[in-house]
C-alpha atoms as a PDB file:
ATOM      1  CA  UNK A   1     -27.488  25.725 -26.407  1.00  0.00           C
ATOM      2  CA  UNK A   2     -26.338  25.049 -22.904  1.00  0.00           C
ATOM      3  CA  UNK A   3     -23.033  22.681 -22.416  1.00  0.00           C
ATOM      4  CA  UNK A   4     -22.646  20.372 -21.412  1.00  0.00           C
ATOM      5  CA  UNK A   5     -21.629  18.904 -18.318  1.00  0.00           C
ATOM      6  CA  UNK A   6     -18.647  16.730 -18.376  1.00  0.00           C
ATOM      7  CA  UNK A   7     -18.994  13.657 -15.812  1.00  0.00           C
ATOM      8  CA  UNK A   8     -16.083  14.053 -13.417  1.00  0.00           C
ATOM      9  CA  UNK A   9     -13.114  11.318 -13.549  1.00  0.00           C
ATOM     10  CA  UNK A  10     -12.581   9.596 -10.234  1.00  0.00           C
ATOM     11  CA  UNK A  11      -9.038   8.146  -9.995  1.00  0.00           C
ATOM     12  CA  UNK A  12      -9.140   6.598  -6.623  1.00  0.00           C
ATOM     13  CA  UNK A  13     -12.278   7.061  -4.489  1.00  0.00           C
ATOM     14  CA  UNK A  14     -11.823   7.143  -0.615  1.00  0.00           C
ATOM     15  CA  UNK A  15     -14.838   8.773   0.598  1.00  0.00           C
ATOM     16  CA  UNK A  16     -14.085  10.483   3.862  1.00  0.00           C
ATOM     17  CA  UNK A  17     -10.563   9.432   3.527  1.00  0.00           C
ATOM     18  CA  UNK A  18      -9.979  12.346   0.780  1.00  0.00           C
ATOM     19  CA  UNK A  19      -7.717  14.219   1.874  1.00  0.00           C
ATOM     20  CA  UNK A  20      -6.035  12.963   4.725  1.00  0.00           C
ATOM     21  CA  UNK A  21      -2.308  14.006   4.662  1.00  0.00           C
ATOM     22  CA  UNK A  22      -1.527   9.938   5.280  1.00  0.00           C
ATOM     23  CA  UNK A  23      -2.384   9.868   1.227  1.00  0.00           C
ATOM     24  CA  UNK A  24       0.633  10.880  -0.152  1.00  0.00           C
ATOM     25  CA  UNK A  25       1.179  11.476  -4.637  1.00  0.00           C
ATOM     26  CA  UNK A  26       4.205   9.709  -5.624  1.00  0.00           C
ATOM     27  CA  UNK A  27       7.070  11.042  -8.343  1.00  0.00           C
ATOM     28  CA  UNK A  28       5.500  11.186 -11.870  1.00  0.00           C
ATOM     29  CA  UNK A  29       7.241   8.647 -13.984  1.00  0.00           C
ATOM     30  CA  UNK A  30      10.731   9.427 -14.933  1.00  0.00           C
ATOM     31  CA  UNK A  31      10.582  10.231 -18.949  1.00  0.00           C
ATOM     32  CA  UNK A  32      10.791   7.030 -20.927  1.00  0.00           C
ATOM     33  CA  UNK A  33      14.256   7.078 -22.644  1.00  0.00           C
ATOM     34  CA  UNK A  34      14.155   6.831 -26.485  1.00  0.00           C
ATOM     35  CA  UNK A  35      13.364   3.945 -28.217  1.00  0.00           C
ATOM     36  CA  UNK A  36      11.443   2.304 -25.301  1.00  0.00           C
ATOM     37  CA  UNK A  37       8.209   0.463 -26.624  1.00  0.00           C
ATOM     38  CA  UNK A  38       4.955   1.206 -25.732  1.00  0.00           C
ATOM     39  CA  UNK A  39       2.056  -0.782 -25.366  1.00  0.00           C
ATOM     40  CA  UNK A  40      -1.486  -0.565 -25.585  1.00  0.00           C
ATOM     41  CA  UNK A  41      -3.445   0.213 -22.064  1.00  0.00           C
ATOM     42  CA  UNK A  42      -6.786  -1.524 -23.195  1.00  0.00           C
ATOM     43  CA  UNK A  43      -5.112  -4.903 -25.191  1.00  0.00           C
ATOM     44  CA  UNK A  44      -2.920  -5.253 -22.251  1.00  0.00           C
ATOM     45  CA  UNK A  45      -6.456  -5.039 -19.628  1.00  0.00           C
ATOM     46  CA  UNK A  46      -8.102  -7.567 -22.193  1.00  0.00           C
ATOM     47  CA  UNK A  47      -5.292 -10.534 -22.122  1.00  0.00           C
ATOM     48  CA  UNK A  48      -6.047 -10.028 -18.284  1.00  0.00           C
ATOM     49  CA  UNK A  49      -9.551 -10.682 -18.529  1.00  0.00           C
ATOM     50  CA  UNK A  50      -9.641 -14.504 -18.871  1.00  0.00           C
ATOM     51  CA  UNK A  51      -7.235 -14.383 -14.955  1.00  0.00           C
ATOM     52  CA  UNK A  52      -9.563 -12.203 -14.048  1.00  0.00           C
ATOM     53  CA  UNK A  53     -12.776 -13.749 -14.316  1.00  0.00           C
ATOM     54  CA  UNK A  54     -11.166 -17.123 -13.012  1.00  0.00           C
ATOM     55  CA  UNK A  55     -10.524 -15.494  -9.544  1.00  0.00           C
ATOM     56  CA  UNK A  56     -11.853 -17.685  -6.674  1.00  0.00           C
ATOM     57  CA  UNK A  57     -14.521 -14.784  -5.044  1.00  0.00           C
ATOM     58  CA  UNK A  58     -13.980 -16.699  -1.827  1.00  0.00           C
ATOM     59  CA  UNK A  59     -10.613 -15.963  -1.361  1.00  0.00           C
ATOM     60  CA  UNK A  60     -10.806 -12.745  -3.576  1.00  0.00           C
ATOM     61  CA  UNK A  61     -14.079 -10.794  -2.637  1.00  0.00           C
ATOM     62  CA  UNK A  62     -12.933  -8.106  -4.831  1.00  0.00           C
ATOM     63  CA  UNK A  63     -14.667  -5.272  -6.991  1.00  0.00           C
ATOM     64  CA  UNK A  64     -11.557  -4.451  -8.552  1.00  0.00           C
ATOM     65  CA  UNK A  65     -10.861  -7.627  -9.991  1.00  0.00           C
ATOM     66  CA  UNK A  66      -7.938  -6.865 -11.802  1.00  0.00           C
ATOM     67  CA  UNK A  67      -6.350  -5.916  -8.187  1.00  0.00           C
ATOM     68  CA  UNK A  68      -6.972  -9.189  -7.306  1.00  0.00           C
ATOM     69  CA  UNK A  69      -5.303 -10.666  -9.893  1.00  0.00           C
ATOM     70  CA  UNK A  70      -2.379  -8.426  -8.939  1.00  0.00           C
ATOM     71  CA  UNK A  71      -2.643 -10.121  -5.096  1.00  0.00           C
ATOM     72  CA  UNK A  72      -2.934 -13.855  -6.832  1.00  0.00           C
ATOM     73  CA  UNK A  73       0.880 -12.923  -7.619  1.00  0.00           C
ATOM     74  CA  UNK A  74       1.842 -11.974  -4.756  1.00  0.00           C
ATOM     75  CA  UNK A  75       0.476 -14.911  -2.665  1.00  0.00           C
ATOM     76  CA  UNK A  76       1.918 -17.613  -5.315  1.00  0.00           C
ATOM     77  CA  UNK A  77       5.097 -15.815  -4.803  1.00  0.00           C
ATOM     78  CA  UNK A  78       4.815 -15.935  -1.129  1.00  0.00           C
ATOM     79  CA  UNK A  79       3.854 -19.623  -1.219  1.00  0.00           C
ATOM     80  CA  UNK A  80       6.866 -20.582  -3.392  1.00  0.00           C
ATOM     81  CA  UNK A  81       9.297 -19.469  -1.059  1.00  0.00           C
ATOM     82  CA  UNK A  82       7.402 -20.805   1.726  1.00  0.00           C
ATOM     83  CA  UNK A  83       7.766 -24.336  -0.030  1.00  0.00           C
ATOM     84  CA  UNK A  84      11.428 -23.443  -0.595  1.00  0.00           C
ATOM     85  CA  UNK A  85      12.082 -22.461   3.183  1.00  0.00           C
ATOM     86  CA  UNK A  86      10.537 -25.972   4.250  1.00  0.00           C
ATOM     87  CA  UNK A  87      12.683 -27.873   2.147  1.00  0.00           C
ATOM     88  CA  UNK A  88      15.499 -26.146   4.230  1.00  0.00           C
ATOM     89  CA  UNK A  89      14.344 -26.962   7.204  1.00  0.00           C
ATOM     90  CA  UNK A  90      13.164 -23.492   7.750  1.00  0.00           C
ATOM     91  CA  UNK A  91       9.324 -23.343   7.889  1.00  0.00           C
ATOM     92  CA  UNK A  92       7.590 -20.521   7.914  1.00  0.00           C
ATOM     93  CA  UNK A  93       6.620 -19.589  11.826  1.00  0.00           C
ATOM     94  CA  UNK A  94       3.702 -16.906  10.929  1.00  0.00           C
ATOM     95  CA  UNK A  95       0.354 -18.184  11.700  1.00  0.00           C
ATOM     96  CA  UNK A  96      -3.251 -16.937  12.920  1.00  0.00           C
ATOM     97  CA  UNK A  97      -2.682 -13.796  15.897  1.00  0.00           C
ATOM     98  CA  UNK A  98       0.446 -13.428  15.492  1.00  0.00           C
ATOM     99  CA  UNK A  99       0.680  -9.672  14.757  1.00  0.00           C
ATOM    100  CA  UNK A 100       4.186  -8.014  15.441  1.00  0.00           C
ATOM    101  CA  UNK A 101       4.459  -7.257  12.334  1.00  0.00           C
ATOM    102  CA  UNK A 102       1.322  -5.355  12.218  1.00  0.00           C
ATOM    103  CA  UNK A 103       2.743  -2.905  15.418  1.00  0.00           C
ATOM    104  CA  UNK A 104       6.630  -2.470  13.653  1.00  0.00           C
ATOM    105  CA  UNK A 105       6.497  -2.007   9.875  1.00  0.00           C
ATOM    106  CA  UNK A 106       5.060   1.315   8.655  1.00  0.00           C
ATOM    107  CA  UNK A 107       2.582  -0.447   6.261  1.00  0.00           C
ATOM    108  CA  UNK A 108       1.194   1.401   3.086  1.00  0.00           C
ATOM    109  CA  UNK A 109      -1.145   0.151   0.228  1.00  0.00           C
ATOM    110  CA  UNK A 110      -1.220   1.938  -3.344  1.00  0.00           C
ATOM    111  CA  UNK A 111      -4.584   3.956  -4.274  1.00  0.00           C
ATOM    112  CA  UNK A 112      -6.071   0.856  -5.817  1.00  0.00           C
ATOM    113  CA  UNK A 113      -5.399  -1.499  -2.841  1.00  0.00           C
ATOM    114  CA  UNK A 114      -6.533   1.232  -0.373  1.00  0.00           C
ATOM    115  CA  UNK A 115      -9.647   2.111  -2.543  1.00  0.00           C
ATOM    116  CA  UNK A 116     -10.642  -1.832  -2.437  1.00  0.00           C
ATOM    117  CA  UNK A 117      -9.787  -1.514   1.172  1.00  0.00           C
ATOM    118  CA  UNK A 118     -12.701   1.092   1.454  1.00  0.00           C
ATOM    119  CA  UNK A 119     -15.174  -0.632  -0.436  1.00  0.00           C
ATOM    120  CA  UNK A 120     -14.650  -3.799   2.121  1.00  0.00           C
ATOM    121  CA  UNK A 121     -15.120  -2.214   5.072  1.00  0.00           C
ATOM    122  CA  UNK A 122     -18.301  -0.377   4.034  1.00  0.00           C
ATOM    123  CA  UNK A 123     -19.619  -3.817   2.142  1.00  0.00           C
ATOM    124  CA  UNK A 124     -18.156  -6.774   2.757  1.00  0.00           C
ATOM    125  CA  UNK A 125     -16.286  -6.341   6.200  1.00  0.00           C
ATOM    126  CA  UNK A 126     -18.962  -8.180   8.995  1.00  0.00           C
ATOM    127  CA  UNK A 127     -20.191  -6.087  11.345  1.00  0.00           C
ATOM    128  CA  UNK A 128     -18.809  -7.659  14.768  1.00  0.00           C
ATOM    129  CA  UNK A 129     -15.448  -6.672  13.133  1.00  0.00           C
ATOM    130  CA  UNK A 130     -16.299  -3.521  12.085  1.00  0.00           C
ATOM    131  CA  UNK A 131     -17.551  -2.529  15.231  1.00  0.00           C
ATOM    132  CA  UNK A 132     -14.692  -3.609  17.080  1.00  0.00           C
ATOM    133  CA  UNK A 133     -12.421  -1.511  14.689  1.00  0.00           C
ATOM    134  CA  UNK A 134     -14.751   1.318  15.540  1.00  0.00           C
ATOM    135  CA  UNK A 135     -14.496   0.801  19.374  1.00  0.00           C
ATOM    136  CA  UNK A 136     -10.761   0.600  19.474  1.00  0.00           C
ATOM    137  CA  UNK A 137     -10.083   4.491  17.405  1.00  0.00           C
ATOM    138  CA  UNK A 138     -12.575   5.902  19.232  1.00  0.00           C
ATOM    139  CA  UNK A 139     -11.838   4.845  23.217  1.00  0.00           C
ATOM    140  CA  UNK A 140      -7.958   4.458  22.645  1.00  0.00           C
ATOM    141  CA  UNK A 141      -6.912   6.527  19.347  1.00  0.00           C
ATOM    142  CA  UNK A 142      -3.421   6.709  20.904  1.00  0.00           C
ATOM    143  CA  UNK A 143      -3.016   3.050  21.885  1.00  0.00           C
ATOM    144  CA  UNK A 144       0.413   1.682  21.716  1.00  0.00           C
ATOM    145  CA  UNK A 145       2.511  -1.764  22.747  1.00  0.00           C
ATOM    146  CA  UNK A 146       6.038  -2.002  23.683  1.00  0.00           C
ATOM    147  CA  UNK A 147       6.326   1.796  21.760  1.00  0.00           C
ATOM    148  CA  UNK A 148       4.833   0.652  18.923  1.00  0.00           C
ATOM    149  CA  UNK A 149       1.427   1.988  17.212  1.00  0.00           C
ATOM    150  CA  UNK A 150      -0.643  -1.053  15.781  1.00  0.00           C
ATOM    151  CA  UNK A 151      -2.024  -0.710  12.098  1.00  0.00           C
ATOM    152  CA  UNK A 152      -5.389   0.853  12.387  1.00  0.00           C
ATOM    153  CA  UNK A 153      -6.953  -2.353  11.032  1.00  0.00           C
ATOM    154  CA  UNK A 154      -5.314  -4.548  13.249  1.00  0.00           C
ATOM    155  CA  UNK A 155      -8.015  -6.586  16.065  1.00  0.00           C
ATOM    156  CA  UNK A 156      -5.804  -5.439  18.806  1.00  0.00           C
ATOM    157  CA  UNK A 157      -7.124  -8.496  21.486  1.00  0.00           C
ATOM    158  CA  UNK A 158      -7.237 -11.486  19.067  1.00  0.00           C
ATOM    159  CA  UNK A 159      -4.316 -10.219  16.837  1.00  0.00           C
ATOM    160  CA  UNK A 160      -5.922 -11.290  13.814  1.00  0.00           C
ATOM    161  CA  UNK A 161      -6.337  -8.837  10.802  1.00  0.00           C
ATOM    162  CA  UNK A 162      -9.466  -6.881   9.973  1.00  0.00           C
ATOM    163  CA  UNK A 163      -9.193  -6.426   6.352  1.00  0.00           C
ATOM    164  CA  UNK A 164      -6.771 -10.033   5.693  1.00  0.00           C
ATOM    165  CA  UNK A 165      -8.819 -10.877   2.394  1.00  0.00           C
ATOM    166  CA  UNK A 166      -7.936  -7.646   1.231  1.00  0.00           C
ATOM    167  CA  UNK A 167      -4.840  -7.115   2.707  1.00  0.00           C
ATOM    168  CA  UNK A 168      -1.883  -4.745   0.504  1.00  0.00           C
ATOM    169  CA  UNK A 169       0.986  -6.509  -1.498  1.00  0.00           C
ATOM    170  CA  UNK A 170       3.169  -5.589   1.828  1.00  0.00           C
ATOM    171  CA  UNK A 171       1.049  -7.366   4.106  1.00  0.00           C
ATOM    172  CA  UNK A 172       1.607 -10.090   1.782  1.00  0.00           C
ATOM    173  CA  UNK A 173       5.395 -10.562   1.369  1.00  0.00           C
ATOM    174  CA  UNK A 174       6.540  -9.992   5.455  1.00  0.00           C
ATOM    175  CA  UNK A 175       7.269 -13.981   6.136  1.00  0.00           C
ATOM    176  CA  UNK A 176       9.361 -15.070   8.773  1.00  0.00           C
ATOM    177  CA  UNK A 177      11.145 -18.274  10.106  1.00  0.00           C
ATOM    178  CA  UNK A 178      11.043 -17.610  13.668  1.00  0.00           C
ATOM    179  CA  UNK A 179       7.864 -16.380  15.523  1.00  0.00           C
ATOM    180  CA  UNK A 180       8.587 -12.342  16.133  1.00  0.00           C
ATOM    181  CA  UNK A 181       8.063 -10.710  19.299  1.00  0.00           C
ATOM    182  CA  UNK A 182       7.896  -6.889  19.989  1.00  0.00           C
ATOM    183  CA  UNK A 183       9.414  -7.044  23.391  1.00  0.00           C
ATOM    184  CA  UNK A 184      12.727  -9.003  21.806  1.00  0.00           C
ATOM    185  CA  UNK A 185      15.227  -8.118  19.659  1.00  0.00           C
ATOM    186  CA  UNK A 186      16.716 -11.139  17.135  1.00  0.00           C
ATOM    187  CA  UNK A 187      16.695 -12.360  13.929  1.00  0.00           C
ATOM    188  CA  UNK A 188      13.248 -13.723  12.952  1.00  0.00           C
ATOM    189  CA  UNK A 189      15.025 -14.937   9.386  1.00  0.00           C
ATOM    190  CA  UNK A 190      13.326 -11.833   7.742  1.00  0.00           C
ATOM    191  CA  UNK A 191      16.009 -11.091   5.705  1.00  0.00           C
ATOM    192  CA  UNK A 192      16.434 -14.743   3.990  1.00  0.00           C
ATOM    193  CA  UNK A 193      12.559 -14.980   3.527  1.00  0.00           C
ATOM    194  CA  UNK A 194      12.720 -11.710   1.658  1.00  0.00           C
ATOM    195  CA  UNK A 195      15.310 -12.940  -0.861  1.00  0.00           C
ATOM    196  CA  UNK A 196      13.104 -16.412  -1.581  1.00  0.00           C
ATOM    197  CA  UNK A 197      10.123 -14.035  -1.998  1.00  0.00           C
ATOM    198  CA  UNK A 198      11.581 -11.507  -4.054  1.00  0.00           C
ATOM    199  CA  UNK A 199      13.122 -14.168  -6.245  1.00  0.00           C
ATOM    200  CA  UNK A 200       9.570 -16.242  -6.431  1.00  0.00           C
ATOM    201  CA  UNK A 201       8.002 -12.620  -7.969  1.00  0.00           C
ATOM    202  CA  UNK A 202      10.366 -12.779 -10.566  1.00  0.00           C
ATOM    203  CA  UNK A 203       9.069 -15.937 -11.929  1.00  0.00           C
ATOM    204  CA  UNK A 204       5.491 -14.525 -11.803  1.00  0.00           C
ATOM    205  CA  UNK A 205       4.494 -14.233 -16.123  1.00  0.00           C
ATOM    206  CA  UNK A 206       3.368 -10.775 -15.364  1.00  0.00           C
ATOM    207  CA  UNK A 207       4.294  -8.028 -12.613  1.00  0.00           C
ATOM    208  CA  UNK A 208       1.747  -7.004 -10.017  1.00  0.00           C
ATOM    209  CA  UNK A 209       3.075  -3.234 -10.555  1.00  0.00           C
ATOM    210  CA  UNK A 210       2.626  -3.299 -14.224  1.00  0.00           C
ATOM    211  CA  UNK A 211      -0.611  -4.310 -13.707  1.00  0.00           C
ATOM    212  CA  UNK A 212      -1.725  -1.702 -11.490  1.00  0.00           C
ATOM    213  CA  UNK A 213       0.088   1.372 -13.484  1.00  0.00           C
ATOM    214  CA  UNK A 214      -1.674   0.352 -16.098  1.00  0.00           C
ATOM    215  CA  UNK A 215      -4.860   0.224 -14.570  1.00  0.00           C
ATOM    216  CA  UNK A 216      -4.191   3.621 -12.855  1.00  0.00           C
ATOM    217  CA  UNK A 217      -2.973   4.971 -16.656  1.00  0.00           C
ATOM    218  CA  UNK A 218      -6.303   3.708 -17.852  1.00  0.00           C
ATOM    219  CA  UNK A 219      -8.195   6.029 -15.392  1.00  0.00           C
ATOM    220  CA  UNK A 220      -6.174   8.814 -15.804  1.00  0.00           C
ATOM    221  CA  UNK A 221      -7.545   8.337 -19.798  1.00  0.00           C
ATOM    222  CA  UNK A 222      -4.061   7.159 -21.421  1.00  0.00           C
ATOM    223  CA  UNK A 223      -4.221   4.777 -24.580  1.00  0.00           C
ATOM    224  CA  UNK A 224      -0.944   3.778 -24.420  1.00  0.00           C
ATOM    225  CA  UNK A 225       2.123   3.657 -22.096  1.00  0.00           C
ATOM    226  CA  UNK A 226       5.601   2.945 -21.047  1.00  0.00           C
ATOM    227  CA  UNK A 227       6.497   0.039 -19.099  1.00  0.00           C
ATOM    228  CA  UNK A 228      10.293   1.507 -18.374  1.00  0.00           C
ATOM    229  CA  UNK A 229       9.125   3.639 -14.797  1.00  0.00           C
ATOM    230  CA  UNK A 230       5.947   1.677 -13.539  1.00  0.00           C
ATOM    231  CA  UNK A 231       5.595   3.508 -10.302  1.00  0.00           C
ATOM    232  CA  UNK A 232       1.949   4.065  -8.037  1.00  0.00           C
ATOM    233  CA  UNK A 233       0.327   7.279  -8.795  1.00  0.00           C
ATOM    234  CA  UNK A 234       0.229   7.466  -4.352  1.00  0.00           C
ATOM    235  CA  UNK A 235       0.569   5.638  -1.415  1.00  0.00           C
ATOM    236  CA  UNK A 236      -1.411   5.574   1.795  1.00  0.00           C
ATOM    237  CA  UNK A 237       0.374   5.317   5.081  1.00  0.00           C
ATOM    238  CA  UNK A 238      -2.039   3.392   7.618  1.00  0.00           C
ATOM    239  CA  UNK A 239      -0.759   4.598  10.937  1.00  0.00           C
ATOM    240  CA  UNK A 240      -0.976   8.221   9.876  1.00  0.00           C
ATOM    241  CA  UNK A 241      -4.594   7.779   8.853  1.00  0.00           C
ATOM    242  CA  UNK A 242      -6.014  10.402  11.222  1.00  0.00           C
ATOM    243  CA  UNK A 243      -8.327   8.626  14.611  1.00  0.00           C
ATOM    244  CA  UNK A 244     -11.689  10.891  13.589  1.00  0.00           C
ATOM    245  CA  UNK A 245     -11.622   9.876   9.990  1.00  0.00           C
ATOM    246  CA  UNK A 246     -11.215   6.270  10.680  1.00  0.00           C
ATOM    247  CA  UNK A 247     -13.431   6.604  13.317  1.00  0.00           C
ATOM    248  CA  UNK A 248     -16.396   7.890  10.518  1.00  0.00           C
ATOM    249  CA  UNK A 249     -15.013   5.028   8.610  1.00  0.00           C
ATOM    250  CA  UNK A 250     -15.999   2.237  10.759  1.00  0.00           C
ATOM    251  CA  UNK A 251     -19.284   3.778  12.365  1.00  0.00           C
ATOM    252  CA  UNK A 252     -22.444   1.637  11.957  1.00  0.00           C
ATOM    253  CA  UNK A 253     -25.253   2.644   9.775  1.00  0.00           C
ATOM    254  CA  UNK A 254     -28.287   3.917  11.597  1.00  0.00           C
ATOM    255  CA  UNK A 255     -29.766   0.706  10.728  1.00  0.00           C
ATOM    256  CA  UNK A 256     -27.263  -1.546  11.650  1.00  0.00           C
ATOM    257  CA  UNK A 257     -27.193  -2.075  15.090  1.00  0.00           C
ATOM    258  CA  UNK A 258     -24.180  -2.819  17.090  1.00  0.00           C
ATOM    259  CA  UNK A 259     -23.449  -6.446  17.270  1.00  0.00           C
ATOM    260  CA  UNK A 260     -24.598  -8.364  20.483  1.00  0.00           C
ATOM    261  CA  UNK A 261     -27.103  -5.488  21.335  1.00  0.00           C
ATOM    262  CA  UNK A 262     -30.096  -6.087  23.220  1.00  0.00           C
END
């Protein structure tokens, strides 16, 4: 009798993105010290599933909706301490095209934000912006500004980002207080926006990390696991995501035709 054929286990899928050496594995987890409790991978999924399914698509157009419940944490956290900075007289000076940030932080996403990342470009992303992405890694691969390389998703002449509804937990926490500039060195209140953040994620019920090790745990087949090391199985690094593969990643479809054409 012939065997079977076991169906391979994807744990992230990247398409044409496999294998780039900007995906880099992270440290195993350390070895959970004895006596630490473990907990159930699938009862821990299911007490998600009623956050889940409550998830506004409009503001999360996510497959992975479990990832977007992970993101709802992170933007009530960054809204909290938002709220907090006003009352100090300290508002929050980050607003639509303004992009420094995007040329001088070294952004990364975890394999399950970078694999939803994927799935919105080649679904959900419209095709003027697509296009545009396309444009800018294929005429200037090498483009910087004031010495600084741009995130690859990053809609270099409006300053507005490409992939913003599915933006990584990183993207997510960088507030400021005073509007940053690339060409100018001071203190854009980074620092005290940081601590009001990090303190608003501590009053979040449930950890956005937790949630995605255990996701990542449940595709790698485990029943049960330790909550003592919750670390990402890999991180991507945008800005060494290679120009050709990014440039395969934003081409049209043959049957999409470039926006505006005649």
């Amino acid at each position: 009798m012939p065997k079977k054929k076991q169906k391979k286990r994807f744990l992230y899928r990247f398409g044409i993105i496999e294998g780039s050496e900007a995906v880099q594995p992270q440290p195993s987890p350390s070895e959970a010290p004895a006596g630490t409790q473990r907990i159930s991978v699938q009862k821990f999924l299911n007490g998600l599933q009623h956050t889940m399914k409550d998830l506004p698509a409009s503001t999360f157009p996510y497959r992975n909706r479990l990832l977007g419940a992970a993101h709802t944490t992170y933007s009530l956290a960054a809204n909290m301490a938002a709220d907090t900075l006003e009352n100090q007289q300290t508002p929050i000076a980050c607003g639509v095209g303004c992009d420094a940030c995007c040329y001088y932080t070294d952004m990364d996403a975890v394999g399950l934000e970078f694999e939803e990342i994927i799935h919105y470009i080649l679904n959900e992303m419209p095709l003027e912006t697509r296009y545009t992405l396309w444009q800018q890694v294929s005429q200037e691969p090498n483009f910087t500004k004031h010495g600084h390389r741009p995130c690859p998703f990053l809609l270099r002449d409006s300053g507005n980002c490409g992939i913003y509804p599915v933006r990584p937990m990183g993207c997510r926490a960088l507030l400021a207080t005073k509007r940053c500039q690339l060409d100018v060195e001071e203190d854009t209140g980074l620092q005290e926006t940081v601590r009001h953040f990090a303190e608003a994620l501590k009053q979040q019920p449930i950890s956005a990390g937790v949630m995605l090790f255990v996701q990542e745990q449940q595709r790698k087949g485990k029943g049960h696991v330790h909550l003592h090391d919750p670390q990402p199985g890999l991180l991507v690094k945008f800005k060494q995501l290679e120009p050709d593969r990014l440039e395969r990643l934003f081409f049209l479809p043959e049957d999409e035709p470039p926006p505006n054409a005649t």
